[in-house]
C-alpha atoms as a PDB file:
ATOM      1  CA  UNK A   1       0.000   0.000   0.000  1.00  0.00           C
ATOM      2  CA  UNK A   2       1.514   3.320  -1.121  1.00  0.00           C
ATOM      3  CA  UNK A   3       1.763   5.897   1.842  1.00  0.00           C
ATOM      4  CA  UNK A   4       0.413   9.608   1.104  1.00  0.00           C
ATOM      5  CA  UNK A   5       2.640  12.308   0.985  1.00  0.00           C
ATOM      6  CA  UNK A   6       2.759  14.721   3.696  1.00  0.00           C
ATOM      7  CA  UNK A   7       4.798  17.180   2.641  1.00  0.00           C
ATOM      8  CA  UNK A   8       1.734  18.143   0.020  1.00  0.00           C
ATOM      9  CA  UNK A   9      -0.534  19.001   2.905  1.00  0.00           C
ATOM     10  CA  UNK A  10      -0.615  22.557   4.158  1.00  0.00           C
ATOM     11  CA  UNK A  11      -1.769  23.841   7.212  1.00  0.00           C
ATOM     12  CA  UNK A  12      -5.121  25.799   7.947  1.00  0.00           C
ATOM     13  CA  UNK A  13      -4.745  29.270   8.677  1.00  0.00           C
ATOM     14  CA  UNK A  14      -6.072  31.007  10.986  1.00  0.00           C
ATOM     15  CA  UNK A  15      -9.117  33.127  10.474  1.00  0.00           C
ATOM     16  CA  UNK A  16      -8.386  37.215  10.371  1.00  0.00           C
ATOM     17  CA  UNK A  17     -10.027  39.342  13.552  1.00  0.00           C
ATOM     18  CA  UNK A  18     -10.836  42.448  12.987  1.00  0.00           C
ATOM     19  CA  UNK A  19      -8.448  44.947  14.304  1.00  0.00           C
ATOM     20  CA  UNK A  20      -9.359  46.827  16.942  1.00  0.00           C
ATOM     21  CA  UNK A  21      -9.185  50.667  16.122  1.00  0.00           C
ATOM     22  CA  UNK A  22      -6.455  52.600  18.909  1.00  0.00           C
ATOM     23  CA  UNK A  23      -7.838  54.264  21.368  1.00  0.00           C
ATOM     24  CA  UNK A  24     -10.860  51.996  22.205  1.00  0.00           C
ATOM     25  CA  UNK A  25     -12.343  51.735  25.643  1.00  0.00           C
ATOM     26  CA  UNK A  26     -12.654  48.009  26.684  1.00  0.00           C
ATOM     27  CA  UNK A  27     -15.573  47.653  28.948  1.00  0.00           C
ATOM     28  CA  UNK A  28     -14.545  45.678  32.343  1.00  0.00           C
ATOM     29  CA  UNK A  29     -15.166  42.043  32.577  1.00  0.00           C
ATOM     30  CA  UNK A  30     -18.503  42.051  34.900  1.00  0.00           C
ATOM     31  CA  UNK A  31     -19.972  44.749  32.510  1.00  0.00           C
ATOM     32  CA  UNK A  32     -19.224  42.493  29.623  1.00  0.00           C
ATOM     33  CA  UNK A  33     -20.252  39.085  31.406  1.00  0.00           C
ATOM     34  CA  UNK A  34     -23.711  41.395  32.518  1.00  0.00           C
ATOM     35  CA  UNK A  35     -24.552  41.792  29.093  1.00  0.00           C
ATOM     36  CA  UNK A  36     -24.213  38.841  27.249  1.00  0.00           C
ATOM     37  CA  UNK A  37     -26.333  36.992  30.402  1.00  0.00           C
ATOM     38  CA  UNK A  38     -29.137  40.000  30.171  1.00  0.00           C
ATOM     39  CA  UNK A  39     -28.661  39.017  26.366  1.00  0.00           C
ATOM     40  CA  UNK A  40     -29.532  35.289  26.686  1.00  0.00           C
ATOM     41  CA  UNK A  41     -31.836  35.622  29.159  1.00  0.00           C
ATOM     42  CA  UNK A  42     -33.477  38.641  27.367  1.00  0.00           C
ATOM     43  CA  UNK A  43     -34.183  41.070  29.735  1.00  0.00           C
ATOM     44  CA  UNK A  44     -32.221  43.674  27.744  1.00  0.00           C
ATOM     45  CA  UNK A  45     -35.380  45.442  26.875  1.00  0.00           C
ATOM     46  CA  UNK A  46     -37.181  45.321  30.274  1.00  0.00           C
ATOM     47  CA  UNK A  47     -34.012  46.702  32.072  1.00  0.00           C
ATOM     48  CA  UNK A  48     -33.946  49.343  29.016  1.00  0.00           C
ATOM     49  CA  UNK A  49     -37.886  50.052  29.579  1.00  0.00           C
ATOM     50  CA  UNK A  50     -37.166  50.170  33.602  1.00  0.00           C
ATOM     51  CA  UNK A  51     -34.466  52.532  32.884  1.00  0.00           C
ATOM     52  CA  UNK A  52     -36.620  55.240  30.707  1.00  0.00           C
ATOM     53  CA  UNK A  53     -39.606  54.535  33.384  1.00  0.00           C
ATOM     54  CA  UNK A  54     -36.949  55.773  36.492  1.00  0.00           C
ATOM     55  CA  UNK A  55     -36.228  59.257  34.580  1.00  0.00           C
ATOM     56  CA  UNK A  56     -39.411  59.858  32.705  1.00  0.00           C
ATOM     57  CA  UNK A  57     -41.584  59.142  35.678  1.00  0.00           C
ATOM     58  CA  UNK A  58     -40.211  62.242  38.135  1.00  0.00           C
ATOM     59  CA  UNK A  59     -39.978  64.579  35.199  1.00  0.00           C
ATOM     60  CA  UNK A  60     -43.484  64.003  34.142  1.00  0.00           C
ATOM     61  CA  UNK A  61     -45.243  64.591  37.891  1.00  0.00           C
ATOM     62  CA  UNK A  62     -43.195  67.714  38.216  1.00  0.00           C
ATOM     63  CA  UNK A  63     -44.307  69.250  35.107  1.00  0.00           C
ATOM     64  CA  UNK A  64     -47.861  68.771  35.502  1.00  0.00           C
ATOM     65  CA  UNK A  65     -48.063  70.064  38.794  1.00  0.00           C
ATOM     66  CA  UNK A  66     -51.345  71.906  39.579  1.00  0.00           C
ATOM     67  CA  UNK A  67     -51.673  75.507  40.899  1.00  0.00           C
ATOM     68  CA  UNK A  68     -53.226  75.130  44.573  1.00  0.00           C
ATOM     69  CA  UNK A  69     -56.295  76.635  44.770  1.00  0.00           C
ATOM     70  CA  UNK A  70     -57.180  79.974  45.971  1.00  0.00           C
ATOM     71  CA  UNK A  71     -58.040  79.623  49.805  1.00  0.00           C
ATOM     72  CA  UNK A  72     -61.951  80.041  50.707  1.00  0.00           C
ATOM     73  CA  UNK A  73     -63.205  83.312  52.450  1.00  0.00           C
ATOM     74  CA  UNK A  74     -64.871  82.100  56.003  1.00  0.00           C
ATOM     75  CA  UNK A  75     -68.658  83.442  56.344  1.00  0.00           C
ATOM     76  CA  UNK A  76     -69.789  83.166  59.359  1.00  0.00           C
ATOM     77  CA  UNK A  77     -73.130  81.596  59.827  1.00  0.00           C
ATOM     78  CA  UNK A  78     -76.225  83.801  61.098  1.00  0.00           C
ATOM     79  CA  UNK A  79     -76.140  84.656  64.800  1.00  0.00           C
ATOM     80  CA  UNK A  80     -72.838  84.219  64.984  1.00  0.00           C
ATOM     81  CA  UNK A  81     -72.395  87.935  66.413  1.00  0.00           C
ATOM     82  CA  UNK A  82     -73.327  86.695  69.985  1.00  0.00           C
ATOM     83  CA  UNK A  83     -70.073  84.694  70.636  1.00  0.00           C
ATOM     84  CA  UNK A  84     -67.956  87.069  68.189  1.00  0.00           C
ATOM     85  CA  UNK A  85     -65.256  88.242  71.248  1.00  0.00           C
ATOM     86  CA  UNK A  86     -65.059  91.097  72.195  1.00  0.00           C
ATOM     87  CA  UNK A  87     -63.363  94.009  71.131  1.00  0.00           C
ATOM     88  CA  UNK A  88     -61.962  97.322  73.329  1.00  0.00           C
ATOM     89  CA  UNK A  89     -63.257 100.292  70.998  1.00  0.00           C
ATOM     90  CA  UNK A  90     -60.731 103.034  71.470  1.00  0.00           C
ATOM     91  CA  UNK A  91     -61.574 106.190  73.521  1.00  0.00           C
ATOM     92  CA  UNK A  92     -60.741 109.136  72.385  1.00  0.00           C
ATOM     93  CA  UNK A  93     -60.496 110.357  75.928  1.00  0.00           C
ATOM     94  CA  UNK A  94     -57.942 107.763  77.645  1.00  0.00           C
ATOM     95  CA  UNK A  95     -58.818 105.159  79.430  1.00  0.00           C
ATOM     96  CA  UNK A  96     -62.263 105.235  81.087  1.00  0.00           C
ATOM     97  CA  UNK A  97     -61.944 105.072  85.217  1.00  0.00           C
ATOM     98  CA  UNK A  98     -62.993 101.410  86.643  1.00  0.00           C
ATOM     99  CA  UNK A  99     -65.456 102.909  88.652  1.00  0.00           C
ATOM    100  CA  UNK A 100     -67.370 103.431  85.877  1.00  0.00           C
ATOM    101  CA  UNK A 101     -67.027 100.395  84.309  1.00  0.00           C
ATOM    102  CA  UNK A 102     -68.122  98.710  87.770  1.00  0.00           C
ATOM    103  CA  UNK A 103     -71.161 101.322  88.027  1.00  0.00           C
ATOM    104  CA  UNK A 104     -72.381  99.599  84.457  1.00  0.00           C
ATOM    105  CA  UNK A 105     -71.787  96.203  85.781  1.00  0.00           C
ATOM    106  CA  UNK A 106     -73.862  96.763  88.970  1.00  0.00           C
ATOM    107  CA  UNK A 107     -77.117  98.265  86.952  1.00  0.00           C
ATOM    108  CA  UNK A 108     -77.106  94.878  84.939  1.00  0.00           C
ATOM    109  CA  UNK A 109     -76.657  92.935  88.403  1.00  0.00           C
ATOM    110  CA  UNK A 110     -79.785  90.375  88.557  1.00  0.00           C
ATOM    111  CA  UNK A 111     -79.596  90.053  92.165  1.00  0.00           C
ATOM    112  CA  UNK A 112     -79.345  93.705  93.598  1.00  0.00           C
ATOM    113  CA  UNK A 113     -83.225  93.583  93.437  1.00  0.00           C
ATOM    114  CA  UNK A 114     -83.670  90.472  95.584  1.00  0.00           C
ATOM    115  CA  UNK A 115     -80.327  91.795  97.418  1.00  0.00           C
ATOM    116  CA  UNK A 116     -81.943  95.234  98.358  1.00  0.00           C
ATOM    117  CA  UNK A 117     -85.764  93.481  99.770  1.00  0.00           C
ATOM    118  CA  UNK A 118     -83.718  91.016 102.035  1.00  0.00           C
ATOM    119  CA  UNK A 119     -81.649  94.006 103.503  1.00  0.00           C
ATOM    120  CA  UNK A 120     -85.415  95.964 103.732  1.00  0.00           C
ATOM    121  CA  UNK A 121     -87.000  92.593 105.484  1.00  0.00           C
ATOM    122  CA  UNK A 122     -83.838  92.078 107.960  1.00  0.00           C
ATOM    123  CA  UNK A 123     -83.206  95.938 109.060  1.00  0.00           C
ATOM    124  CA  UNK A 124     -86.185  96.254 111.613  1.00  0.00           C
ATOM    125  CA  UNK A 125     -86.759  95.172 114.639  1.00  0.00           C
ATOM    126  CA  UNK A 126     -86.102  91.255 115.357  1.00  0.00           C
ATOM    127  CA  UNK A 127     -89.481  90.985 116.910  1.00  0.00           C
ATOM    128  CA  UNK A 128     -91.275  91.519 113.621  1.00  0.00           C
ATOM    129  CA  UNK A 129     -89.525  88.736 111.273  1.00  0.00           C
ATOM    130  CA  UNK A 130     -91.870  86.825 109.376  1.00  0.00           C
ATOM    131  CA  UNK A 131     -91.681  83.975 109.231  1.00  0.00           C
ATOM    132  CA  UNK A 132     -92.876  81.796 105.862  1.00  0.00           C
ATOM    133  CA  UNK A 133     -94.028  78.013 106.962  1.00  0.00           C
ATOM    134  CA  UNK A 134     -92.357  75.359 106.345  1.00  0.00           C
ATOM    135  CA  UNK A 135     -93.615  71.857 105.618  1.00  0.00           C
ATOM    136  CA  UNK A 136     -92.498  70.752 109.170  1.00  0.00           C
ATOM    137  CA  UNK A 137     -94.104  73.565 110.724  1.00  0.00           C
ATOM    138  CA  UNK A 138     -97.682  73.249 108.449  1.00  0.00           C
ATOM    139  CA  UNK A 139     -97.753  69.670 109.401  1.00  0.00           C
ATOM    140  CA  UNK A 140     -97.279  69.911 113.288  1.00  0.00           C
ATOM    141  CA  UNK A 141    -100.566  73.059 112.543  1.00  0.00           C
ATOM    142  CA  UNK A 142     -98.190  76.255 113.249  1.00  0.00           C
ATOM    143  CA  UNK A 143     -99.004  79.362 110.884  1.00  0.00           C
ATOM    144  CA  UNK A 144     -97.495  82.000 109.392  1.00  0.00           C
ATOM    145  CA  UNK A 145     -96.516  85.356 111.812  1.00  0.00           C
ATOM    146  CA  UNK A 146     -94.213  87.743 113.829  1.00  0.00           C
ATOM    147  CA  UNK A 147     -92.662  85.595 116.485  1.00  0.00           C
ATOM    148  CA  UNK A 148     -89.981  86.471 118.666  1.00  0.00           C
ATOM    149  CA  UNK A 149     -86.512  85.779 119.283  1.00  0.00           C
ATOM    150  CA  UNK A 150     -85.824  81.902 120.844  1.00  0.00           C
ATOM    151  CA  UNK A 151     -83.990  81.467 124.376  1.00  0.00           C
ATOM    152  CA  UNK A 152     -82.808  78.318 124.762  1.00  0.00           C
ATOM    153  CA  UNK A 153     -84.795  76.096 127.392  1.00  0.00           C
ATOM    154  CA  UNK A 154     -83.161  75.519 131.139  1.00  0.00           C
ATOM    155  CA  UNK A 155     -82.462  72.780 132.273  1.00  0.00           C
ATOM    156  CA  UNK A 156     -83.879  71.011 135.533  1.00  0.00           C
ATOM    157  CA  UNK A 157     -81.219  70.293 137.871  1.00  0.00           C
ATOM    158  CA  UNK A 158     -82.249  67.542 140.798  1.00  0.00           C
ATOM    159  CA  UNK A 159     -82.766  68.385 143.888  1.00  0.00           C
ATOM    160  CA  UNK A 160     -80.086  66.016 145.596  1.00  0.00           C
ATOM    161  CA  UNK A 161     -77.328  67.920 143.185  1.00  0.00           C
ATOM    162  CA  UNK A 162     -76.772  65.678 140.822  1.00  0.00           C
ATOM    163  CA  UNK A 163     -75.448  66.313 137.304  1.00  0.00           C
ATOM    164  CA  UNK A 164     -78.704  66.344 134.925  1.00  0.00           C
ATOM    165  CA  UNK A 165     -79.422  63.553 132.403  1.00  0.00           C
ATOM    166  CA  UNK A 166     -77.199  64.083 128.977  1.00  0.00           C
ATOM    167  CA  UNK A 167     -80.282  64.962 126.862  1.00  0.00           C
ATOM    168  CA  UNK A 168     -78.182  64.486 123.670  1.00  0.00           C
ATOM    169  CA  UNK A 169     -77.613  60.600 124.666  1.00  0.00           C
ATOM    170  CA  UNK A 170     -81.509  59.900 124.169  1.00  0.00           C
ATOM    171  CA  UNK A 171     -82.920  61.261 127.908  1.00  0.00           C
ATOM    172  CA  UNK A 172     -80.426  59.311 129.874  1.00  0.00           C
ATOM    173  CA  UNK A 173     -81.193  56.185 128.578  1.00  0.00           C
ATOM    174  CA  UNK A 174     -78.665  53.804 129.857  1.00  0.00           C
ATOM    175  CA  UNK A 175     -75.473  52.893 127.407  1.00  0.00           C
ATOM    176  CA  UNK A 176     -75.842  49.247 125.596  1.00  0.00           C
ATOM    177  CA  UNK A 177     -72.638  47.652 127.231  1.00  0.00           C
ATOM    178  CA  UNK A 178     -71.180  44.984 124.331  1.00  0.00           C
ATOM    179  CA  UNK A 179     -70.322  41.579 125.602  1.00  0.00           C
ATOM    180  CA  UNK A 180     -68.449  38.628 123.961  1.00  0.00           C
ATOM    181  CA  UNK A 181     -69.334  34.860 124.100  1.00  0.00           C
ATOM    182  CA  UNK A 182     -66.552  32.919 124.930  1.00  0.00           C
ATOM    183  CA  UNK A 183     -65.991  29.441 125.792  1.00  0.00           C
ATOM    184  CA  UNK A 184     -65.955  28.062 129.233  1.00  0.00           C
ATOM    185  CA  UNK A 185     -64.935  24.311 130.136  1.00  0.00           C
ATOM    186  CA  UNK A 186     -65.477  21.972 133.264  1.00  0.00           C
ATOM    187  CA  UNK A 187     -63.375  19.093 133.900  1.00  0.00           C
ATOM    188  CA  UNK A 188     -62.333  16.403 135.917  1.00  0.00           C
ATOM    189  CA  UNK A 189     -58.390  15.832 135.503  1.00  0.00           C
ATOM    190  CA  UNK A 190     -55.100  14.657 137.114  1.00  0.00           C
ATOM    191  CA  UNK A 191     -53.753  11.009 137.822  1.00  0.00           C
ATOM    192  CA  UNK A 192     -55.643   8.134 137.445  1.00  0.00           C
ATOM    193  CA  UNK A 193     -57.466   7.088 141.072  1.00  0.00           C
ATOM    194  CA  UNK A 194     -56.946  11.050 142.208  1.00  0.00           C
ATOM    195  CA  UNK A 195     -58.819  13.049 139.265  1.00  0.00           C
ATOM    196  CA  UNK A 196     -59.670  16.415 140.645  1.00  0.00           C
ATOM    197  CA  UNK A 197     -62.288  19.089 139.279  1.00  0.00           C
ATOM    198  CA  UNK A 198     -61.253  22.086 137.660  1.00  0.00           C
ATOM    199  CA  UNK A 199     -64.028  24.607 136.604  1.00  0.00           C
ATOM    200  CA  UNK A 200     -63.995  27.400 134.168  1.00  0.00           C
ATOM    201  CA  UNK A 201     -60.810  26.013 131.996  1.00  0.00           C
ATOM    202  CA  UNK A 202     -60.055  29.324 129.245  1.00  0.00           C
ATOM    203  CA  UNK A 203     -58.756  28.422 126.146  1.00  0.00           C
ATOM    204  CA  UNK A 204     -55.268  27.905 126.402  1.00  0.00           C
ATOM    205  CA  UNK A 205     -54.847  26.449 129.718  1.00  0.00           C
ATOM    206  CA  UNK A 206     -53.148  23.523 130.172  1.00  0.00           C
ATOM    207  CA  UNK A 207     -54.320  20.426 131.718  1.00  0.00           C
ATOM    208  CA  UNK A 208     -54.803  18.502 134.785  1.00  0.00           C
ATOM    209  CA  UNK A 209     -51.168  21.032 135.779  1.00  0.00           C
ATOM    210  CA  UNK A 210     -49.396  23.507 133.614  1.00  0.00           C
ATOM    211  CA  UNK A 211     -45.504  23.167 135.503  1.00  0.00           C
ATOM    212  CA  UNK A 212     -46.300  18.883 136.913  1.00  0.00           C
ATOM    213  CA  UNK A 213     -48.266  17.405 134.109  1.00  0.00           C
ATOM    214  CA  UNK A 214     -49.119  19.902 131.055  1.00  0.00           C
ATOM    215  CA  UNK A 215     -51.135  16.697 129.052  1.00  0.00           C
ATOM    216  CA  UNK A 216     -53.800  18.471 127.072  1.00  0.00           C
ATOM    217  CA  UNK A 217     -54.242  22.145 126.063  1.00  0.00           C
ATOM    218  CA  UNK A 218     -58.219  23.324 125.650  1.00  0.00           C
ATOM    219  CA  UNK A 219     -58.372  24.882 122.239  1.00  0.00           C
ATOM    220  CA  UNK A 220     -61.936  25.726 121.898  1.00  0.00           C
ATOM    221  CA  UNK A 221     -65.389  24.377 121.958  1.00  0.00           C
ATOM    222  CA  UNK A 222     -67.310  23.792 119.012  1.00  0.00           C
ATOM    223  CA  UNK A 223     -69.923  26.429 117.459  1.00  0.00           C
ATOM    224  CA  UNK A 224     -72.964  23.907 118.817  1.00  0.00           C
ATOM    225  CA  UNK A 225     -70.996  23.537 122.207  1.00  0.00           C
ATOM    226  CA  UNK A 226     -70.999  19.669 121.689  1.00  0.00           C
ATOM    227  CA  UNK A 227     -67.437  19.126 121.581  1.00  0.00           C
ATOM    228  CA  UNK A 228     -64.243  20.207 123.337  1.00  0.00           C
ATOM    229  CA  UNK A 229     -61.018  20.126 121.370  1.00  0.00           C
ATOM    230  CA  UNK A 230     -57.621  19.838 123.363  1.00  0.00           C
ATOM    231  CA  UNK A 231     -53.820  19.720 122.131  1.00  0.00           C
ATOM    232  CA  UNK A 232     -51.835  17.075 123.051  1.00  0.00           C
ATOM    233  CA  UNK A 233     -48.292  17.203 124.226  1.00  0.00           C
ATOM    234  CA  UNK A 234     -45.474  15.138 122.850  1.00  0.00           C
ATOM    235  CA  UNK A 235     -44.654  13.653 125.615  1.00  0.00           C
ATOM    236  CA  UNK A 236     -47.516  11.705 125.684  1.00  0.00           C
ATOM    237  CA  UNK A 237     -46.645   7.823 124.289  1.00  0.00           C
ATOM    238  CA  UNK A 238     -49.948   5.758 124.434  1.00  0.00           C
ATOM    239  CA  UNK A 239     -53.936   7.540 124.133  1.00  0.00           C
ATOM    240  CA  UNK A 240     -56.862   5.546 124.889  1.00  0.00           C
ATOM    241  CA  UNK A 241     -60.336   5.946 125.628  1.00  0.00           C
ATOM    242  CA  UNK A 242     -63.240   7.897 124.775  1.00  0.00           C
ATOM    243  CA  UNK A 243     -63.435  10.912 121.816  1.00  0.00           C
ATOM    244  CA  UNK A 244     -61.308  11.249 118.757  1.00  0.00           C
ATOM    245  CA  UNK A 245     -57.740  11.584 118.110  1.00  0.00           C
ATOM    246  CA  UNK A 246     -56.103  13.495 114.925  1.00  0.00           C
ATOM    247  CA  UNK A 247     -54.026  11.999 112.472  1.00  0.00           C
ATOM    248  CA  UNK A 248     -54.385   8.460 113.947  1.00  0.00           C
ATOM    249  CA  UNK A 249     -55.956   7.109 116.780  1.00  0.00           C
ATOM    250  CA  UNK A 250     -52.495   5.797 118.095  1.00  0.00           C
ATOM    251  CA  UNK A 251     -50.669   8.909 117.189  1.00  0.00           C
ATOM    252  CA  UNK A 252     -53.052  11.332 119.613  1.00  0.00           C
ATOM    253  CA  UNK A 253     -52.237  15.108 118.424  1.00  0.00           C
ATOM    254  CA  UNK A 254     -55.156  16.631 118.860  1.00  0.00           C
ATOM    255  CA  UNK A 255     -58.369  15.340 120.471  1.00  0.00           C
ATOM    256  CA  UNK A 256     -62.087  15.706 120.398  1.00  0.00           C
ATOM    257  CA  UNK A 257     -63.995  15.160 123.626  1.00  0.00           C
ATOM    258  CA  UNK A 258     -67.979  15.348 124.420  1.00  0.00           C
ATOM    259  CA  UNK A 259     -69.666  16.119 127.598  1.00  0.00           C
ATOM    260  CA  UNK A 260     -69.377  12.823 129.729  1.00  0.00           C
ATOM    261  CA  UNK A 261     -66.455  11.264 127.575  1.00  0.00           C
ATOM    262  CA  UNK A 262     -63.074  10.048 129.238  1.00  0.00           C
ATOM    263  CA  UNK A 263     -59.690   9.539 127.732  1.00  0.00           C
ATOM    264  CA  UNK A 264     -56.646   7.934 129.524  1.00  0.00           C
ATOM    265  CA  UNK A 265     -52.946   9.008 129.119  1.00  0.00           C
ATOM    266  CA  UNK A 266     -49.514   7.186 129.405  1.00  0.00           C
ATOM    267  CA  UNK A 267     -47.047  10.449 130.264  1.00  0.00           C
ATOM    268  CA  UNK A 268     -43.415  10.652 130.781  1.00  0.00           C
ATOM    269  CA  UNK A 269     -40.470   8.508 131.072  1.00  0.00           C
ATOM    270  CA  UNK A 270     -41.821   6.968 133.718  1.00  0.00           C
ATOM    271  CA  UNK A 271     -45.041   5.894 132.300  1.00  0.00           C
ATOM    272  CA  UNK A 272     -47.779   7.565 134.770  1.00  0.00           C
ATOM    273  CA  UNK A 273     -51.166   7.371 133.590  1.00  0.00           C
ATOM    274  CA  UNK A 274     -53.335  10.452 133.762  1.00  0.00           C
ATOM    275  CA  UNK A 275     -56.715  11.161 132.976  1.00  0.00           C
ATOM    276  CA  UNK A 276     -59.449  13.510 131.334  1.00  0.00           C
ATOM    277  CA  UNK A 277     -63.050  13.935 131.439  1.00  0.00           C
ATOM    278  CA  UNK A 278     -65.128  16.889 129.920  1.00  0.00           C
ATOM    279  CA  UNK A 279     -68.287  17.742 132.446  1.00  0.00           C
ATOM    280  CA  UNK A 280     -69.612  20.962 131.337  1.00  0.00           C
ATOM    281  CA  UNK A 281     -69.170  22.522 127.867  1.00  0.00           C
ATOM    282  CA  UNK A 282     -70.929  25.860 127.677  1.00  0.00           C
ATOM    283  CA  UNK A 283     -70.604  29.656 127.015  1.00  0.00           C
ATOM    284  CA  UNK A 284     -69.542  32.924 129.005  1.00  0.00           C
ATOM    285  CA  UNK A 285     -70.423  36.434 128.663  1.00  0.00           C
ATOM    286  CA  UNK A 286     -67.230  38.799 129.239  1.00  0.00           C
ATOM    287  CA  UNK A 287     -65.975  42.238 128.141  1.00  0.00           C
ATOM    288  CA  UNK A 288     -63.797  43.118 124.663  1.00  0.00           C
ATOM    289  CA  UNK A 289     -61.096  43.902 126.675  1.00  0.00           C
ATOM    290  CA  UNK A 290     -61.018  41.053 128.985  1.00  0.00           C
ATOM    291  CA  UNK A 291     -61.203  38.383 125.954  1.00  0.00           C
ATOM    292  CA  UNK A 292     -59.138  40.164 124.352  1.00  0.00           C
ATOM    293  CA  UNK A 293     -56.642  39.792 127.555  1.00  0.00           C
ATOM    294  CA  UNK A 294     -57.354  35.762 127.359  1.00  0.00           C
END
């Protein structure tokens, strides 16, 4: 096979550019990458349009621009001349003295008239005021006339010189004294074979012995004075018996006792038993102060 010969073959040349005329401005890179992607995503003509819109927009408000209008003359409605204000009219003498000004004032005074016949009623003599009826007076049958000046009435003193009755107090009525109900407690307490009675027990005593034995402590009674409550000390290891223990029955805290109702106590190191028994539950009358003192 014959080989082809080489030598014949001739390169391409190169195509010719244009040449660029001297003196040309290139355009920077971004500028020139900017166009040619507005170009192939063809918004060349709506950034061209946005463009015009920016700097014909401004000019075109401006220029047709109307003239304001000529501002309205104010009329004032009819009877408007009563709250016009008012106006010092210039006096071609100087200033006009106040006294005169207050004389004016005093003729258009509404009251000197009323002012003058109450002056005219009050100037005579005391003894001939008359007196117009009121609706008290018509309905206890007193009438119209002069009447005379009022002394106050005296008042009796008693014969065995003693200060008179207080007749603002109501006539010496005696003063409502105020009272408080408190409860009162009866019991039968101490150590068991050798209980002992102790009457009006107070709410907070301690019981059967407040420096020996201080077992229970009366609380209160109940609003239907039925019941009796009493704290219990700590000292106390084993409750039983009659009434009702708080938070357990064999953890005594606080107890609830009835009239007639008995409740045994184990006290101390020692172990002495010690009982209670509510006799009388009922209710005393006593002064603020002195329940306030308990």
């Amino acid at each position: 096979m014959k080989r082809p010969d080489l030598s014949k073959l001739k390169p391409k040349s190169k195509p010719k550019t244009a040449a660029k005329p001297r003196g040309a401005i290139k355009a920077p890179p971004f500028l020139d990458d900017l166009y040619r992607d507005m170009r192939d995503r063809r918004l060349l003509l709506p950034a061209l349009a946005l463009i015009v819109a920016i700097v014909a927009v401004p000019v075109a408000l401006s220029a047709s621009k109307e003239p304001a209008p000529a501002p309205v003359a104010f009329v004032p409605p009819e009877g408007a001349e009563a709250v016009t204000p008012a106006v010092l009219a210039e006096q071609p003498g100087g200033i006009r003295d106040y006294r005169e000004r207050l004389d004016e004032l005093k003729s258009k005074n509404p009251f000197e008239s009323a002012a003058s016949a109450a002056a005219a009623t009050t100037s005579g003599d005391p003894a001939d005021i008359i007196v117009t009826p009121t609706p008290d007076s018509a309905a206890t049958g007193s009438t119209s006339g002069t009447t005379s000046p009022s002394t106050p009435a005296e008042t009796p003193v008693p014969s065995d010189g003693s200060a008179p009755p207080d007749s603002s107090s109501g006539g010496g009525e005696p003063k409502t004294e105020i009272r408080v109900a408190v409860p009162r407690l009866d019991v039968a307490a101490g150590k068991q074979g050798d209980a002992r009675a102790i009457n009006d027990v107070k709410p907070g005593d301690l019981l059967p012995s407040k420096r020996n034995a201080p077992i229970a402590m009366f609380l209160g009674a109940s609003s239907n004075l039925k019941f009796a409550h009493f704290a219990i000390s700590d000292n106390v290891t084993e409750a039983r018996g009659d009434g009702r223990c708080r938070p357990r029955p064999n953890d005594c805290e606080f107890l609830r006792l009835s009239e007639g109702e008995k409740r045994t106590f184990v006290y101390g190191e020692d172990g002495d038993r010690y009982t209670l028994k509510v006799t009388d539950i009922r209710e005393e009358l006593i002064r603020p102060r002195k329940a306030s003192a308990e």
